[in-house]
C-alpha atoms as a PDB file:
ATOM      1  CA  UNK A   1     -14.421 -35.548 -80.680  1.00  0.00           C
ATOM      2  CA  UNK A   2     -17.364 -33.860 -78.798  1.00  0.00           C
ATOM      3  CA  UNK A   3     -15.270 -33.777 -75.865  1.00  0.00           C
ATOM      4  CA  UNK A   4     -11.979 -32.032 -77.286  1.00  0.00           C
ATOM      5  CA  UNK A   5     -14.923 -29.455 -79.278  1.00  0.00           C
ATOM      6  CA  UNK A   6     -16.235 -29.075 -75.233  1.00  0.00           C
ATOM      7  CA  UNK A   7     -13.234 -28.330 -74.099  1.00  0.00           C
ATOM      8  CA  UNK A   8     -12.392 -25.952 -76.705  1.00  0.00           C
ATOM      9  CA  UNK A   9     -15.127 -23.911 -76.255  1.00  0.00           C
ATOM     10  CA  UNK A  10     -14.567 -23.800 -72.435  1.00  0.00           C
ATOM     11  CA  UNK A  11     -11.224 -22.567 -72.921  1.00  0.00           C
ATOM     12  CA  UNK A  12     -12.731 -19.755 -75.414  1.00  0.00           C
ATOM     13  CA  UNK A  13     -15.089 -19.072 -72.784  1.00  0.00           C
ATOM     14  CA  UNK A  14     -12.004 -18.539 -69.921  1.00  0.00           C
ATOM     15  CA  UNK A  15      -9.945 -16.630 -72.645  1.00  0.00           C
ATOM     16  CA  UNK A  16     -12.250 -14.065 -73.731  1.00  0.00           C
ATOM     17  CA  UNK A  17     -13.512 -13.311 -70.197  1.00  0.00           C
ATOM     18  CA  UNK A  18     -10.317 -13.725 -68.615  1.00  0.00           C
ATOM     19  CA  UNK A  19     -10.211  -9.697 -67.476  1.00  0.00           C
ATOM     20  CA  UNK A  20     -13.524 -10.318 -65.595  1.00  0.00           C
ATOM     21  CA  UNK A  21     -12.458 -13.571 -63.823  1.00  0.00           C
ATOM     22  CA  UNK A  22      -8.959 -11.964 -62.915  1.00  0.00           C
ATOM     23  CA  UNK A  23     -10.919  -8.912 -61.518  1.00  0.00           C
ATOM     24  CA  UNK A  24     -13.121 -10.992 -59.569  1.00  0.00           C
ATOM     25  CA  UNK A  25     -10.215 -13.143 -57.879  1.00  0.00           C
ATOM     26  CA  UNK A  26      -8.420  -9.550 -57.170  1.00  0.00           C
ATOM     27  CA  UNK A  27     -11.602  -7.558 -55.747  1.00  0.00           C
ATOM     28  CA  UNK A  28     -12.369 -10.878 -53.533  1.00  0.00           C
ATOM     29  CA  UNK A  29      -8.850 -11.178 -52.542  1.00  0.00           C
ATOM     30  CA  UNK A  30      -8.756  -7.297 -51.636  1.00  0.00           C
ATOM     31  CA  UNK A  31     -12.283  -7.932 -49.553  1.00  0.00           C
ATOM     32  CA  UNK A  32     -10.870 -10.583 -47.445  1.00  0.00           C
ATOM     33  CA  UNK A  33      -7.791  -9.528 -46.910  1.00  0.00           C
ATOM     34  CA  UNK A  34      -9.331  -6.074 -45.217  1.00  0.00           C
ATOM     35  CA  UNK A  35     -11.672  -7.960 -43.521  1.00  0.00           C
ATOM     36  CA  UNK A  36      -9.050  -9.883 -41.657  1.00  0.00           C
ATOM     37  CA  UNK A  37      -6.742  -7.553 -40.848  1.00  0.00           C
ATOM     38  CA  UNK A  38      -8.652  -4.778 -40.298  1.00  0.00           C
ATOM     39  CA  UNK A  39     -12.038  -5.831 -39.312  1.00  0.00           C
ATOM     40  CA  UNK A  40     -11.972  -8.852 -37.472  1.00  0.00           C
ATOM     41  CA  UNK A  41     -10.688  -8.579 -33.911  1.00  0.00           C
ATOM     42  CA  UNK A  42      -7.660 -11.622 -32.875  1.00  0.00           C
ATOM     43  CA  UNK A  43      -8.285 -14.361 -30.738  1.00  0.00           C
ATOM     44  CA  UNK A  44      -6.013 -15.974 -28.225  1.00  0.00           C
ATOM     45  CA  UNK A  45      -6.409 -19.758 -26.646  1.00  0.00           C
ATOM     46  CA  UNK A  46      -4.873 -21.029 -23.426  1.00  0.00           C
ATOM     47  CA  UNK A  47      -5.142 -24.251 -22.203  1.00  0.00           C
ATOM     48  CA  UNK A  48      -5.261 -26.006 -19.175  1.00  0.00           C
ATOM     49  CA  UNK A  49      -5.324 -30.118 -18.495  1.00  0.00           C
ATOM     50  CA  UNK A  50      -6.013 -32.298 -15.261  1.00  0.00           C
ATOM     51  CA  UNK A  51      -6.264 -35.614 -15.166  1.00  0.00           C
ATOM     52  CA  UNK A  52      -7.846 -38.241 -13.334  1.00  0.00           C
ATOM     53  CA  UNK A  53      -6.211 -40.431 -10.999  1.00  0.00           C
ATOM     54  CA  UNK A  54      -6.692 -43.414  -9.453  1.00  0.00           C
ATOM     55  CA  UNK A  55      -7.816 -43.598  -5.920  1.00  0.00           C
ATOM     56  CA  UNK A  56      -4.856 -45.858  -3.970  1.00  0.00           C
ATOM     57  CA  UNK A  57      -2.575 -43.238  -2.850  1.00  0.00           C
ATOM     58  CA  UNK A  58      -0.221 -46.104  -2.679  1.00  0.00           C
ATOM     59  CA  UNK A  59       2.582 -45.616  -5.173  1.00  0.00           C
ATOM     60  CA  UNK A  60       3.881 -48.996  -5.080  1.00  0.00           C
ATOM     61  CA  UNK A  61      -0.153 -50.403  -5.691  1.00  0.00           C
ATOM     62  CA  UNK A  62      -1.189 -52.354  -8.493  1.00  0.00           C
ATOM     63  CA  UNK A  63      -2.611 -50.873 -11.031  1.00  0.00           C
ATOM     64  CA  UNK A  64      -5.944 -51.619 -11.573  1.00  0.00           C
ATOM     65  CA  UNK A  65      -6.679 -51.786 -15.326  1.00  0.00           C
ATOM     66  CA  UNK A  66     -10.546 -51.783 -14.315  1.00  0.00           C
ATOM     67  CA  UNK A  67      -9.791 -48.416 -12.749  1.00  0.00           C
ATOM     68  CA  UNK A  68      -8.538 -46.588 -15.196  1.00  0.00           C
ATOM     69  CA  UNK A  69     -11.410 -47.989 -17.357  1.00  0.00           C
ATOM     70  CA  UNK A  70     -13.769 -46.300 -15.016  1.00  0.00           C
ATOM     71  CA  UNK A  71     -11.939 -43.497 -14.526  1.00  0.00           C
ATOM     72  CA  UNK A  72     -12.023 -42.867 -18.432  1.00  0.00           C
ATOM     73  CA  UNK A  73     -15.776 -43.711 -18.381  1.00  0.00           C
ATOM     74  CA  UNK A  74     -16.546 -40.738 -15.707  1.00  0.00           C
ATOM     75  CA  UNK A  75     -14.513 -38.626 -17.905  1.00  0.00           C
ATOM     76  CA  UNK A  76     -17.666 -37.507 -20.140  1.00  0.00           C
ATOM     77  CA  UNK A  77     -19.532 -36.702 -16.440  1.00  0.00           C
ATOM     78  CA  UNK A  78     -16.712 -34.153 -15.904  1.00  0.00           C
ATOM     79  CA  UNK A  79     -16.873 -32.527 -19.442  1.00  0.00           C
ATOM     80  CA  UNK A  80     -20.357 -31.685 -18.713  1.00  0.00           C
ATOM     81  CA  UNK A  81     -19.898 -30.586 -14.856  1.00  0.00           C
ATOM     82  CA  UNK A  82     -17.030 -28.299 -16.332  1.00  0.00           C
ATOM     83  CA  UNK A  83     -19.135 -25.917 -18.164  1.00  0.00           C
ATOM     84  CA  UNK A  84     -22.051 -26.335 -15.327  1.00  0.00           C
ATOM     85  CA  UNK A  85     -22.946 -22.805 -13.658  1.00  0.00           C
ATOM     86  CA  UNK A  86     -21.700 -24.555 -10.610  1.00  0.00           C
ATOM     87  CA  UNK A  87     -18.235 -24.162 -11.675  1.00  0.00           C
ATOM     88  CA  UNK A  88     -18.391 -21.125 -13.937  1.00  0.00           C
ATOM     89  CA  UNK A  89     -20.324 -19.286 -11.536  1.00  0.00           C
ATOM     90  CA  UNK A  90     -17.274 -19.181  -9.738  1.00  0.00           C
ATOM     91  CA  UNK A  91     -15.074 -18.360 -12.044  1.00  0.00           C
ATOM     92  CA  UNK A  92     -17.102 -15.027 -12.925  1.00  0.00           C
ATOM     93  CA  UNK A  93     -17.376 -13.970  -9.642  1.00  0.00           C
ATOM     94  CA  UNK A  94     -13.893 -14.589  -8.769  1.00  0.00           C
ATOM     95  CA  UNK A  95     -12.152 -12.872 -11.800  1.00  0.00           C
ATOM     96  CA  UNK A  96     -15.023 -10.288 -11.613  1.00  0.00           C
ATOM     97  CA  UNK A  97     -15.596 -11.081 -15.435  1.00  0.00           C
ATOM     98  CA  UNK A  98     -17.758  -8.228 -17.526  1.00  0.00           C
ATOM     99  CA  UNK A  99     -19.907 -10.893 -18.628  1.00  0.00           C
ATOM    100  CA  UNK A 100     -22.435 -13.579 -17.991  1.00  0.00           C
ATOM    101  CA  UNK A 101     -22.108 -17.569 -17.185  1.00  0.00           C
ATOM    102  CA  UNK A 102     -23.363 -17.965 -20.687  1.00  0.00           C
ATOM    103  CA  UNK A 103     -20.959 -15.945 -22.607  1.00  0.00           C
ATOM    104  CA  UNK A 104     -18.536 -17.851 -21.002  1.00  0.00           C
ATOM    105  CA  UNK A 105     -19.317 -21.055 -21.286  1.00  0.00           C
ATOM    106  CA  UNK A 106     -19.175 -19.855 -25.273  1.00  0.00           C
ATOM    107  CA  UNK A 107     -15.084 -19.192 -24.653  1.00  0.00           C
ATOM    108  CA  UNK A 108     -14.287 -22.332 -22.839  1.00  0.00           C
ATOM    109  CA  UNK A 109     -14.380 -25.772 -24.688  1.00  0.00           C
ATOM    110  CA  UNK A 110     -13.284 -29.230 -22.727  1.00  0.00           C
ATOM    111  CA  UNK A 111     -11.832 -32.042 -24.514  1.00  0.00           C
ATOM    112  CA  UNK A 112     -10.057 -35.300 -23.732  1.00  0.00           C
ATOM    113  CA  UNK A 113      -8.764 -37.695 -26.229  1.00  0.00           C
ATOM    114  CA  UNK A 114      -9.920 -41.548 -26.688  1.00  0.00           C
ATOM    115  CA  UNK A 115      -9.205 -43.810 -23.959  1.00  0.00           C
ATOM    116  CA  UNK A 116      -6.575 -40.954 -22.330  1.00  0.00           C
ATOM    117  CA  UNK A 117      -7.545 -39.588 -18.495  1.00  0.00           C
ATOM    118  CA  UNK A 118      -6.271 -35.812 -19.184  1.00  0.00           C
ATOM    119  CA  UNK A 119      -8.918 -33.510 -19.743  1.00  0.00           C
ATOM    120  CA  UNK A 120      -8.401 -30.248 -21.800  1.00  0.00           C
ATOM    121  CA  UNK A 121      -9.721 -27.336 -21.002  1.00  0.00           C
ATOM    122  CA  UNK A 122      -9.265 -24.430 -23.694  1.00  0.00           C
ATOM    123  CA  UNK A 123     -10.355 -20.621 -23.500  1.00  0.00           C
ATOM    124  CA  UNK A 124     -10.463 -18.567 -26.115  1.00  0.00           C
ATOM    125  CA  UNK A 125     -10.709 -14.912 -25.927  1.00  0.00           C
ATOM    126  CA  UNK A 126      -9.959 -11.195 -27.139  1.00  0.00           C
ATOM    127  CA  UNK A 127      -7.152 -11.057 -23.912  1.00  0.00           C
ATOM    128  CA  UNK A 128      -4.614 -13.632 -24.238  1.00  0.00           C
ATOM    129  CA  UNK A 129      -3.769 -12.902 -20.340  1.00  0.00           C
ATOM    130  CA  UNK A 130      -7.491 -13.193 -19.344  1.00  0.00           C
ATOM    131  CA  UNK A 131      -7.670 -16.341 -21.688  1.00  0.00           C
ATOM    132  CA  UNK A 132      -4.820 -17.902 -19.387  1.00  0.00           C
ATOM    133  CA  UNK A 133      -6.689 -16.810 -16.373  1.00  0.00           C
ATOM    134  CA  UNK A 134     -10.367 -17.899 -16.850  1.00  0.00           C
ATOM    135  CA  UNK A 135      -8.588 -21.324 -17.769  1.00  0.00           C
ATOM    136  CA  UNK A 136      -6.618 -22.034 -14.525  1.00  0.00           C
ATOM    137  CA  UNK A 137      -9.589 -20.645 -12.202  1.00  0.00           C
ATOM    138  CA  UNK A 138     -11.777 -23.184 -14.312  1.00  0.00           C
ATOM    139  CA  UNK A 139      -9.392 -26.200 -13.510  1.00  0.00           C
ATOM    140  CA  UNK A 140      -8.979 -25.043  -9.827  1.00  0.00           C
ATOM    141  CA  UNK A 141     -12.597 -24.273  -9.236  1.00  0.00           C
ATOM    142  CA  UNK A 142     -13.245 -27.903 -10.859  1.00  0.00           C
ATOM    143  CA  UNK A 143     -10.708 -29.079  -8.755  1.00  0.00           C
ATOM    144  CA  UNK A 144     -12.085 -27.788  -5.428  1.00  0.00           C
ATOM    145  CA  UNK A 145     -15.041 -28.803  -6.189  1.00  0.00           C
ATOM    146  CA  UNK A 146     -15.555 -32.057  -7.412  1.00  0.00           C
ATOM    147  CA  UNK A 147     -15.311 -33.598  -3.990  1.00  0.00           C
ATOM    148  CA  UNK A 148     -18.317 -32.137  -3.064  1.00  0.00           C
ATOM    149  CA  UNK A 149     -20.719 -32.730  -6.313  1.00  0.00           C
ATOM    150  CA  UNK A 150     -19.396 -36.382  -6.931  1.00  0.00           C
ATOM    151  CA  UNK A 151     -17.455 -37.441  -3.372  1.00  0.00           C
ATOM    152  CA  UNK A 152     -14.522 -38.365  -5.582  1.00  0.00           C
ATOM    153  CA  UNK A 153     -11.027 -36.883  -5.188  1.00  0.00           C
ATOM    154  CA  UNK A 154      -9.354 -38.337  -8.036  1.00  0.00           C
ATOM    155  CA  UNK A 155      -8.317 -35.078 -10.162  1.00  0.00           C
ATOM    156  CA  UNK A 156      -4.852 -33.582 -10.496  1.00  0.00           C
ATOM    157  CA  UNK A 157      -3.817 -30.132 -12.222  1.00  0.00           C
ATOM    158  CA  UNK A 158      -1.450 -31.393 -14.750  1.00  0.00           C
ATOM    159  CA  UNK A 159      -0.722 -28.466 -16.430  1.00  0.00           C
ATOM    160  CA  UNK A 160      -1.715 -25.011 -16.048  1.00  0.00           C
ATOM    161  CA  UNK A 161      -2.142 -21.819 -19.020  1.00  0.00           C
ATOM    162  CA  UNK A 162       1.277 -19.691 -19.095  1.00  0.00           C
ATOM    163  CA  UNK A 163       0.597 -16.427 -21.276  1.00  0.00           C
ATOM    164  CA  UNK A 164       3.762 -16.798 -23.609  1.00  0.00           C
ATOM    165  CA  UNK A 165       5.735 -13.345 -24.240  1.00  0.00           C
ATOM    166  CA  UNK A 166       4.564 -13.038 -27.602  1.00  0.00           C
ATOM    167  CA  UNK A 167       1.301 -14.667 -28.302  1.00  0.00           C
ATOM    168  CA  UNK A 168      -0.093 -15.377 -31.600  1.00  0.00           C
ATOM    169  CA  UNK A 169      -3.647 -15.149 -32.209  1.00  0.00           C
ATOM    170  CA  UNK A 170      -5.288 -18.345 -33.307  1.00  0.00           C
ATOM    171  CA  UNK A 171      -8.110 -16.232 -35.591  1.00  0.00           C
ATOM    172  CA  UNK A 172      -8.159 -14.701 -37.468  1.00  0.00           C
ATOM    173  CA  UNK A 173      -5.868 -16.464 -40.086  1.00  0.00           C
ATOM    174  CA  UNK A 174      -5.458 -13.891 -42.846  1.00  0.00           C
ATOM    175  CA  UNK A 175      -3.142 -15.846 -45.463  1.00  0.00           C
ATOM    176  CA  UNK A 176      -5.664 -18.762 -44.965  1.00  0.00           C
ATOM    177  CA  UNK A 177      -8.894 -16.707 -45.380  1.00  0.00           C
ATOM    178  CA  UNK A 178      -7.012 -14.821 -48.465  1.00  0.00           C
ATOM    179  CA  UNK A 179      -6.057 -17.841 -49.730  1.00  0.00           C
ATOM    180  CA  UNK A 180     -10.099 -19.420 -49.675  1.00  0.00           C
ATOM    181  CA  UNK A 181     -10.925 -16.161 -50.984  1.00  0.00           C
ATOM    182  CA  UNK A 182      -9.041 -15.715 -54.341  1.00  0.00           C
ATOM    183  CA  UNK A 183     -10.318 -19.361 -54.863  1.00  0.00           C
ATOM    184  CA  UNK A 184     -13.580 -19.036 -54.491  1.00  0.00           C
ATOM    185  CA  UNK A 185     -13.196 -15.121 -56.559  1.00  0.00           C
ATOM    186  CA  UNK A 186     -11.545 -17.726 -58.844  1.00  0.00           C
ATOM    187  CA  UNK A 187     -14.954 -20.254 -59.028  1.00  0.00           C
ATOM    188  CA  UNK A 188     -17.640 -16.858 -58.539  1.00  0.00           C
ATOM    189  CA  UNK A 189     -15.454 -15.089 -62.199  1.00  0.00           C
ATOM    190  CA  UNK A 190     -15.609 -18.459 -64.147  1.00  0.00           C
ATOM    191  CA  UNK A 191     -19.008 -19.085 -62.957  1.00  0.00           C
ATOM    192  CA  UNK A 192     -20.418 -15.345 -64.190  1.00  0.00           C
ATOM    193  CA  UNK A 193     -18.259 -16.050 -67.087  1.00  0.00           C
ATOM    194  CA  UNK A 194     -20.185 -19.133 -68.469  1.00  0.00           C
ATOM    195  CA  UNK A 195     -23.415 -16.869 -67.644  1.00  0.00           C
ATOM    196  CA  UNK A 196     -22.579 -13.983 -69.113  1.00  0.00           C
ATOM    197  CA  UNK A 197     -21.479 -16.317 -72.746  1.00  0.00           C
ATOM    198  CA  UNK A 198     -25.167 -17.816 -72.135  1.00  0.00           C
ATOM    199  CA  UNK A 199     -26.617 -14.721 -71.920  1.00  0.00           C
ATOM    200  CA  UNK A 200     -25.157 -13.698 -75.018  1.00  0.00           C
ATOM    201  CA  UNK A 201     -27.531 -14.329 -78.116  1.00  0.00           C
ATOM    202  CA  UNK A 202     -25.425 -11.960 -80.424  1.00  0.00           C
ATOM    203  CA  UNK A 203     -24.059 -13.426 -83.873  1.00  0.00           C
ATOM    204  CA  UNK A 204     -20.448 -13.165 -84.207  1.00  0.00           C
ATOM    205  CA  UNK A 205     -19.242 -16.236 -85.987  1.00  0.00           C
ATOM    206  CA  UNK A 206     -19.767 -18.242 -89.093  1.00  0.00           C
ATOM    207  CA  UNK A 207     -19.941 -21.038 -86.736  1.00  0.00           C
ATOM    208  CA  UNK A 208     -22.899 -19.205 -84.975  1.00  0.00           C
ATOM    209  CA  UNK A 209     -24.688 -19.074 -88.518  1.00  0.00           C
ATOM    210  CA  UNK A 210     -23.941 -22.653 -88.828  1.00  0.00           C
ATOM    211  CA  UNK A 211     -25.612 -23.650 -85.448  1.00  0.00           C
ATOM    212  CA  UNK A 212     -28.671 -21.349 -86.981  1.00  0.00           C
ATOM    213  CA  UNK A 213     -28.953 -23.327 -89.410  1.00  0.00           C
ATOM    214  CA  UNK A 214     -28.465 -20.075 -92.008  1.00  0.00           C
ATOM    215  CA  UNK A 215     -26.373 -19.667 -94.941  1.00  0.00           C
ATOM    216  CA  UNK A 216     -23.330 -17.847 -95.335  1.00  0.00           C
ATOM    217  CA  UNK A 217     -23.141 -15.328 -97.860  1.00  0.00           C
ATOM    218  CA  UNK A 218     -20.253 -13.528 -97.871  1.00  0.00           C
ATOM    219  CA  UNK A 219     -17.735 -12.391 -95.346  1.00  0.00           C
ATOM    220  CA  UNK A 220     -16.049  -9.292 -94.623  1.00  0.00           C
ATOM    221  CA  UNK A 221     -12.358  -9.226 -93.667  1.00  0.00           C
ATOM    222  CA  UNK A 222     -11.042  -7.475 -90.731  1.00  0.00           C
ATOM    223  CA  UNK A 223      -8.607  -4.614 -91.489  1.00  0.00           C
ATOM    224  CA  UNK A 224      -6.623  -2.509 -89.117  1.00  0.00           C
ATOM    225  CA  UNK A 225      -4.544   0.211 -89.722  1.00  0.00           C
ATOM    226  CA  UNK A 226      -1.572  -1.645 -90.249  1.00  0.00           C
ATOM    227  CA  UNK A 227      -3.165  -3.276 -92.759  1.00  0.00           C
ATOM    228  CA  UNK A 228      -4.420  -0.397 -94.910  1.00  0.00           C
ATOM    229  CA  UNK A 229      -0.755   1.411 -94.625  1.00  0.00           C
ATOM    230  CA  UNK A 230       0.380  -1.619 -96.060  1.00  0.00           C
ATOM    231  CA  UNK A 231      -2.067  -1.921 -98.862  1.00  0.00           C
ATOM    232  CA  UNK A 232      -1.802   1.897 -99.563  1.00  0.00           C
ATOM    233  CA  UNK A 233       1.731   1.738 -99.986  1.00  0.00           C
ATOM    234  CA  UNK A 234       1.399  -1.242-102.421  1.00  0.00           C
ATOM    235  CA  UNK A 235      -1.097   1.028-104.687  1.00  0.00           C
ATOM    236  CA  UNK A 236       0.920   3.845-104.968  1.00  0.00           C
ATOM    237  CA  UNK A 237       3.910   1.729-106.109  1.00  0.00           C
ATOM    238  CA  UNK A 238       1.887   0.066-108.852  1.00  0.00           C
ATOM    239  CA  UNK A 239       0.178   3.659-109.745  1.00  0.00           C
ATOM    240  CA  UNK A 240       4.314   5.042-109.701  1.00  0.00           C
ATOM    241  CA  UNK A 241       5.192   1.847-112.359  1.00  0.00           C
ATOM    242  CA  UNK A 242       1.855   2.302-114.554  1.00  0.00           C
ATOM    243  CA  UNK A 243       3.008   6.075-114.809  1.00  0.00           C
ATOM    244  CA  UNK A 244       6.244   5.523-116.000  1.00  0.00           C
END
């Protein structure tokens, strides 16, 4: 019984508020939404993958289920030599980026999924052309040289960025962000709801006496216009009969 009487009340709550929650879900809808696409600049990601071979040359060799083990196992030692300044160094100075080693090494994220020898390497930037670009001097750079820093040539290009004719940004996501948004307008309007009926000490119910503890009197009926046409009319009909 308390629970259905909970209930009840929360739904009293929602119902006599419900202007304030919907104007709270609109307004934070409205915010987000001009944030997004207004505000917020786009993103664009290219990608670039290598992956690490064995060492036999030898097409028609064995292979070497040990090898691959290690060559997944070295893996994490490229990850880190990827964003190193001794490859990204390069890269700046070749593309003549407006920006520092560090800045960049912020864009470019390197990835490889469990027990796989490609390696990912993903740029994400403003320009979806000098996204594409930073990521295939990164791979090539890596590629040159690794030789050198570990005296292991055992890394292929496997696929390089291509800027597609017409890319799509991969942030902002406005229906996504507008979508989180009228929810949590949705959660902020019942929550101020509930406060604001806490808040509220006024007396506007019997039931409010009741809680007091106080007794009821008397109550006064609510009458709107309708209601005093109606009883108006009545009168003067009875007045008309008693005249007669």
């Amino acid at each position: 019984m308390e629970e259905t009487i909970s209930l009840k009340e929360i739904f009293e709550v929602i119902k006599s508020r419900i202007l304030l929650i919907i104007a709270f879900v609109i307004g934070t809808g409205l915010i987000v939404a001009i944030v997004s696409f207004f505000i917020l600049t786009p993103t664009y990601e290219s990608s670039s993958q290598i992956i690490v071979n064995q060492k036999e040359s030898d097409q028609n060799a064995e292979v070497d289920v040990n090898n691959i083990r290690s060559n997944v196992e070295i893996i994490n030692t490229y990850n880190v030599i990827f964003k190193s300044n001794a490859i990204l160094d390069q890269v700046v100075d070749k593309l003549k980026l407006d920006y520092s080693t560090k800045q960049l090494k912020e864009k470019i994220d390197v990835s490889s999924e469990e027990d796989s020898q490609v390696v990912t390497v993903s740029v994400t930037d403003e320009d979806p052309t000098e996204a594409a670009a930073i990521a295939n001097m990164t791979v090539e750079t890596f590629k040159k040289e690794i030789p050198e820093l570990m005296n292991i040539d055992n890394v292929n290009i496997l696929t390089k960025a291509e800027l597609d004719d017409n890319p799509s940004p991969v942030a902002p996501r406005p229906m996504l962000n507008i979508a989180i948004g009228l929810v949590l307008g949705a959660m902020l309007g019942v929550g101020i709801a509930f406060l604001l009926e806490y808040l509220d000490t006024s007396i506007t119910t019997e039931e409010d006496l009741e809680k007091l503890g106080l007794p009821i009197l008397g109550t006064i009926s609510h009458l709107d216009e309708s209601d005093l046409k109606s009883n108006s009319a009545h009168l003067n009909s009875r007045m008309k009969r008693g005249g007669r």
